[in-house]
C-alpha atoms as a PDB file:
ATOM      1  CA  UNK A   1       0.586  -7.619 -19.591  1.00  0.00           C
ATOM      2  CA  UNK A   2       2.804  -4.432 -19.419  1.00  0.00           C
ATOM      3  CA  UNK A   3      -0.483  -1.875 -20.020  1.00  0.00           C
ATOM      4  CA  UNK A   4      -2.144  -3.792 -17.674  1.00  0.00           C
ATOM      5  CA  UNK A   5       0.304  -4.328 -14.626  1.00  0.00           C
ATOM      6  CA  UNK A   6       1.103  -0.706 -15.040  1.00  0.00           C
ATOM      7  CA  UNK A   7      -2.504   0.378 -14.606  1.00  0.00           C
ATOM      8  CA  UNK A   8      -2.758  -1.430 -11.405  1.00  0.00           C
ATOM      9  CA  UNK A   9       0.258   0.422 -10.246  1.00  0.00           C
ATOM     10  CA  UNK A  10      -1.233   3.390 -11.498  1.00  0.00           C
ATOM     11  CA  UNK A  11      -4.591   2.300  -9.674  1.00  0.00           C
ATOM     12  CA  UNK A  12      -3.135   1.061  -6.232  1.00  0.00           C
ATOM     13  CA  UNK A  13      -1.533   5.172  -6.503  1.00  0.00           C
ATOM     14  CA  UNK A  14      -4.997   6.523  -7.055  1.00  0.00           C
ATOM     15  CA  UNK A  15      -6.912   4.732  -4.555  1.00  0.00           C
ATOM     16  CA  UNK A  16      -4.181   6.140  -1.578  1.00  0.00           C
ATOM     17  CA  UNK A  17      -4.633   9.341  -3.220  1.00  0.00           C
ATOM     18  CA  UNK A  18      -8.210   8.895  -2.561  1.00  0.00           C
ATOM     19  CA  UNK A  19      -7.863   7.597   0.661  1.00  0.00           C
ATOM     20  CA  UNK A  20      -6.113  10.887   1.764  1.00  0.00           C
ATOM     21  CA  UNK A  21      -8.281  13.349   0.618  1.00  0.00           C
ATOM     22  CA  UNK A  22     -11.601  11.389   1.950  1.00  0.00           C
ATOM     23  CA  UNK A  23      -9.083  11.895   4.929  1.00  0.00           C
ATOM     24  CA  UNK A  24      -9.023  15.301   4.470  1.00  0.00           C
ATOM     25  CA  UNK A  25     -12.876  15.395   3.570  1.00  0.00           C
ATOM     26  CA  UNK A  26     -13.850  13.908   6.430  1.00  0.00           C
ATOM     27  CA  UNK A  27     -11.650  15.909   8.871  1.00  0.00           C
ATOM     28  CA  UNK A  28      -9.344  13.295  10.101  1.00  0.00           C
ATOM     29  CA  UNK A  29      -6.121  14.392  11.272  1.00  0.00           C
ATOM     30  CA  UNK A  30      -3.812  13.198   8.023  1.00  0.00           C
ATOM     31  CA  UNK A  31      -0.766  12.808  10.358  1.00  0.00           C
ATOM     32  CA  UNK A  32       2.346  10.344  11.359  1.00  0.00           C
ATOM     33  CA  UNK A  33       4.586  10.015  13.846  1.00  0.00           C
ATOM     34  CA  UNK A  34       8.561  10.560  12.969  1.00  0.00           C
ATOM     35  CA  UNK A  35      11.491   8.530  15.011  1.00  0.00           C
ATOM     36  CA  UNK A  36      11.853  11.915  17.424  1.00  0.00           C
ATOM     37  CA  UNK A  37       7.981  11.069  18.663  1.00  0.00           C
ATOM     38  CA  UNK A  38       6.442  13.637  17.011  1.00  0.00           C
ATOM     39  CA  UNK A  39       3.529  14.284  14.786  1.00  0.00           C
ATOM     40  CA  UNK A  40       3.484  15.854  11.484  1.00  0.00           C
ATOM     41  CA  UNK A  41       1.311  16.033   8.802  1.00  0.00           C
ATOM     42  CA  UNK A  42       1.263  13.564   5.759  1.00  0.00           C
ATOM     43  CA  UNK A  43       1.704  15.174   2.532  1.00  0.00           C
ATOM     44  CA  UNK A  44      -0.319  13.957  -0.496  1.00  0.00           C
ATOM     45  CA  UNK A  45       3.430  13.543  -2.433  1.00  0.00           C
ATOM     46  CA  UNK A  46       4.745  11.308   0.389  1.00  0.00           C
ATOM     47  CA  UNK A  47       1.381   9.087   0.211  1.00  0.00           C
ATOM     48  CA  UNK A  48       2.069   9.181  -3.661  1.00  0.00           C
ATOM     49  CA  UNK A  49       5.233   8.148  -3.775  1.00  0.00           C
ATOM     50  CA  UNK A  50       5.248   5.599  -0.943  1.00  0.00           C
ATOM     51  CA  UNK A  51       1.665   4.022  -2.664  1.00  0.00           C
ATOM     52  CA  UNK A  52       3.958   4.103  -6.009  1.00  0.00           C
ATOM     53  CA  UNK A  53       7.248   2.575  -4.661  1.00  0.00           C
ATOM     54  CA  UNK A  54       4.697  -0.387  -3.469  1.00  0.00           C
ATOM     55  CA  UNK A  55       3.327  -1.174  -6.390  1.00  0.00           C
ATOM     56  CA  UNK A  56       6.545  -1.248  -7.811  1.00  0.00           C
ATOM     57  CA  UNK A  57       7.943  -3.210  -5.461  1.00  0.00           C
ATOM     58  CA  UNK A  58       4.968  -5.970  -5.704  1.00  0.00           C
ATOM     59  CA  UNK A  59       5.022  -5.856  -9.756  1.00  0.00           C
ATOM     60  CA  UNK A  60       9.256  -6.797  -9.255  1.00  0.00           C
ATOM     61  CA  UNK A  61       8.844  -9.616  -6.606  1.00  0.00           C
ATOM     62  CA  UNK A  62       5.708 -10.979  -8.675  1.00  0.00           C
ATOM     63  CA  UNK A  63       8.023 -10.944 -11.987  1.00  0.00           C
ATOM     64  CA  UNK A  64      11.013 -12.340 -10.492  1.00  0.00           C
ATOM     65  CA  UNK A  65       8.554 -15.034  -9.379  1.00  0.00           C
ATOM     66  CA  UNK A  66       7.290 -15.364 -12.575  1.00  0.00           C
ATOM     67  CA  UNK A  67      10.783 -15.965 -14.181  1.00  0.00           C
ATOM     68  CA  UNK A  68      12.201 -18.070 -11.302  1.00  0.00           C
ATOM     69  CA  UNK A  69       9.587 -20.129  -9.424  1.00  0.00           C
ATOM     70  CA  UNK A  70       7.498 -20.914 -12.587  1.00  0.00           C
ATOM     71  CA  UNK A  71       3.685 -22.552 -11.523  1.00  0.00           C
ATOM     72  CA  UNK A  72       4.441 -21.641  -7.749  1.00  0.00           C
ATOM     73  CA  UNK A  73       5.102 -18.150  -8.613  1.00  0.00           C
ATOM     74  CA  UNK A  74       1.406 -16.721  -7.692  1.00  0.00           C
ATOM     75  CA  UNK A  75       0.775 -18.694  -4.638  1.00  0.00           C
ATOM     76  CA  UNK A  76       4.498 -17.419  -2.756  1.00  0.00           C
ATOM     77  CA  UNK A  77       3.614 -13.966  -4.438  1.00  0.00           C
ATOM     78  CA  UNK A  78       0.049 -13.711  -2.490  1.00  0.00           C
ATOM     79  CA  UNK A  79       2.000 -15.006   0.770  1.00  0.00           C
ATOM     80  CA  UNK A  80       4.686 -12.417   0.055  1.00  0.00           C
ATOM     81  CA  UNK A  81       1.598  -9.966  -0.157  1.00  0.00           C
ATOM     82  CA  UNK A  82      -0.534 -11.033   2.686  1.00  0.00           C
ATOM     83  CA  UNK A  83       2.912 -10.663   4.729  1.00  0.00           C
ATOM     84  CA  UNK A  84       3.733  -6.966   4.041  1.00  0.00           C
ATOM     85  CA  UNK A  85       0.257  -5.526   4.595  1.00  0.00           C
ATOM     86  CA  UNK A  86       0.060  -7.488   7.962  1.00  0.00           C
ATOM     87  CA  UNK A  87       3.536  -6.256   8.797  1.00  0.00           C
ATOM     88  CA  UNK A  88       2.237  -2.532   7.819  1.00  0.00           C
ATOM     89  CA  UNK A  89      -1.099  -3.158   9.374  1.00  0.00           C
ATOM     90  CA  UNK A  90       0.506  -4.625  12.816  1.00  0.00           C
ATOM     91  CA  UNK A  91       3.272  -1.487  12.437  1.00  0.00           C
ATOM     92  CA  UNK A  92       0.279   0.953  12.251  1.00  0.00           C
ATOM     93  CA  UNK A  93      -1.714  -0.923  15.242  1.00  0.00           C
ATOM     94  CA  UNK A  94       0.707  -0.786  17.272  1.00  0.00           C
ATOM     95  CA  UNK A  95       1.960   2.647  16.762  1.00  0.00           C
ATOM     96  CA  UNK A  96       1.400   4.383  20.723  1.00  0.00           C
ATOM     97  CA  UNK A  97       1.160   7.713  19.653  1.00  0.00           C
ATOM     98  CA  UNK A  98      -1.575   8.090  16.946  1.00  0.00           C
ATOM     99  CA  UNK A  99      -5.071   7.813  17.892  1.00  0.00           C
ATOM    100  CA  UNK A 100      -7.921   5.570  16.806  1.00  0.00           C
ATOM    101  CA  UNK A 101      -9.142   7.465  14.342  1.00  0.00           C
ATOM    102  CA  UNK A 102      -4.949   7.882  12.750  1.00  0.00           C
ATOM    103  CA  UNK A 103      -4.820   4.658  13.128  1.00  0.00           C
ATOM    104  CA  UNK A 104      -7.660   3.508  11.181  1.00  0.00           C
ATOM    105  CA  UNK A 105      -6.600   6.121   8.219  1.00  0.00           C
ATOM    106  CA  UNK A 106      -3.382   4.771   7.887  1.00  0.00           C
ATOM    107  CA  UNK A 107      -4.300   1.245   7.948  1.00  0.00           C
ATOM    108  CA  UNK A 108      -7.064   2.168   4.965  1.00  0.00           C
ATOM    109  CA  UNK A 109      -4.017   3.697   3.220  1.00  0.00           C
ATOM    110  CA  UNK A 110      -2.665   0.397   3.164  1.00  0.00           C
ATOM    111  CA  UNK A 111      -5.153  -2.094   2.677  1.00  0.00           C
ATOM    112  CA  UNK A 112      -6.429   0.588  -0.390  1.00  0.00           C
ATOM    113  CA  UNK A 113      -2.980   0.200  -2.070  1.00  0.00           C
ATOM    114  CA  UNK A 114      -2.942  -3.803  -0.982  1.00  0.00           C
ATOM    115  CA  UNK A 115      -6.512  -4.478  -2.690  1.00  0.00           C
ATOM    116  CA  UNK A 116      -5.641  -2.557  -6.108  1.00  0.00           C
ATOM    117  CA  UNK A 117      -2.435  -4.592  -6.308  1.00  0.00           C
ATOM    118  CA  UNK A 118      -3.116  -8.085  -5.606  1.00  0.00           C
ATOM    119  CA  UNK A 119      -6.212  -8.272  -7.740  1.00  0.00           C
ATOM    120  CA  UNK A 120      -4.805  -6.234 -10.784  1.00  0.00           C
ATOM    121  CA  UNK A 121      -0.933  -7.314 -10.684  1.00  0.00           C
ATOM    122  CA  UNK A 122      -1.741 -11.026 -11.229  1.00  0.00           C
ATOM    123  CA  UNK A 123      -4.133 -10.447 -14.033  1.00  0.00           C
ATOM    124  CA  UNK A 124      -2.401 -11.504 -17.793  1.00  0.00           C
ATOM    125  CA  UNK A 125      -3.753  -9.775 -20.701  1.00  0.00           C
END
């Protein structure tokens, strides 16, 4: 269950990796906004780490789950999931100073890293 949790972590990293350079490939302007109002560019590390931290994240709530809310433990963890990608996806939407085409990247950051981890992290091996 270990190998196979940490693969999807491992996976859910890759596929935002992807997702930025098919960013890249296809000329889209890899950017975010700061607090100040800004626009900078997105490094591959931050994408990395942030994709990383996520899975993470998901693979702790889904164990604490495990160990405290026993049969009832995938359902709330799939709610917990659904929740933070529409929170990041809503968060992106609504974002006034990225265009479309930002927008869209960003959200296919996230829903990349959301698909990898909720159909690996629940798997048992």
């Amino acid at each position: 269950m270990i190998l196979a949790r940490t693969l999807g972590v491992a996976g859910a990293t890759a596929a935002a990796a992807l997702v930025w350079v098919l960013g890249l490939l296809l000329d889209a302007d890899v950017e975010t906004v700061r607090k100040s109002g800004e626009t900078v560019d997105l490094p591959l590390l931050y994408v990395v780490v942030v994709a990383l931290l996520s899975g993470i994240g998901g693979w702790a709530a889904l164990a604490l789950l495990e160990r405290f809310a026993g049969a009832r433990a995938l359902p709330l963890w799939y709610s917990l999931a659904t929740a933070v990608l529409l929170v990041a996806l809503v968060h992106t939407a609504l974002e006034t100073q990225l265009s479309g085409g930002q927008r869209l990247w960003l959200g296919g950051l996230c829903v990349a890293v959301a698909v990898v981890l909720v159909t690996t992290l629940p798997r048992r091996a």
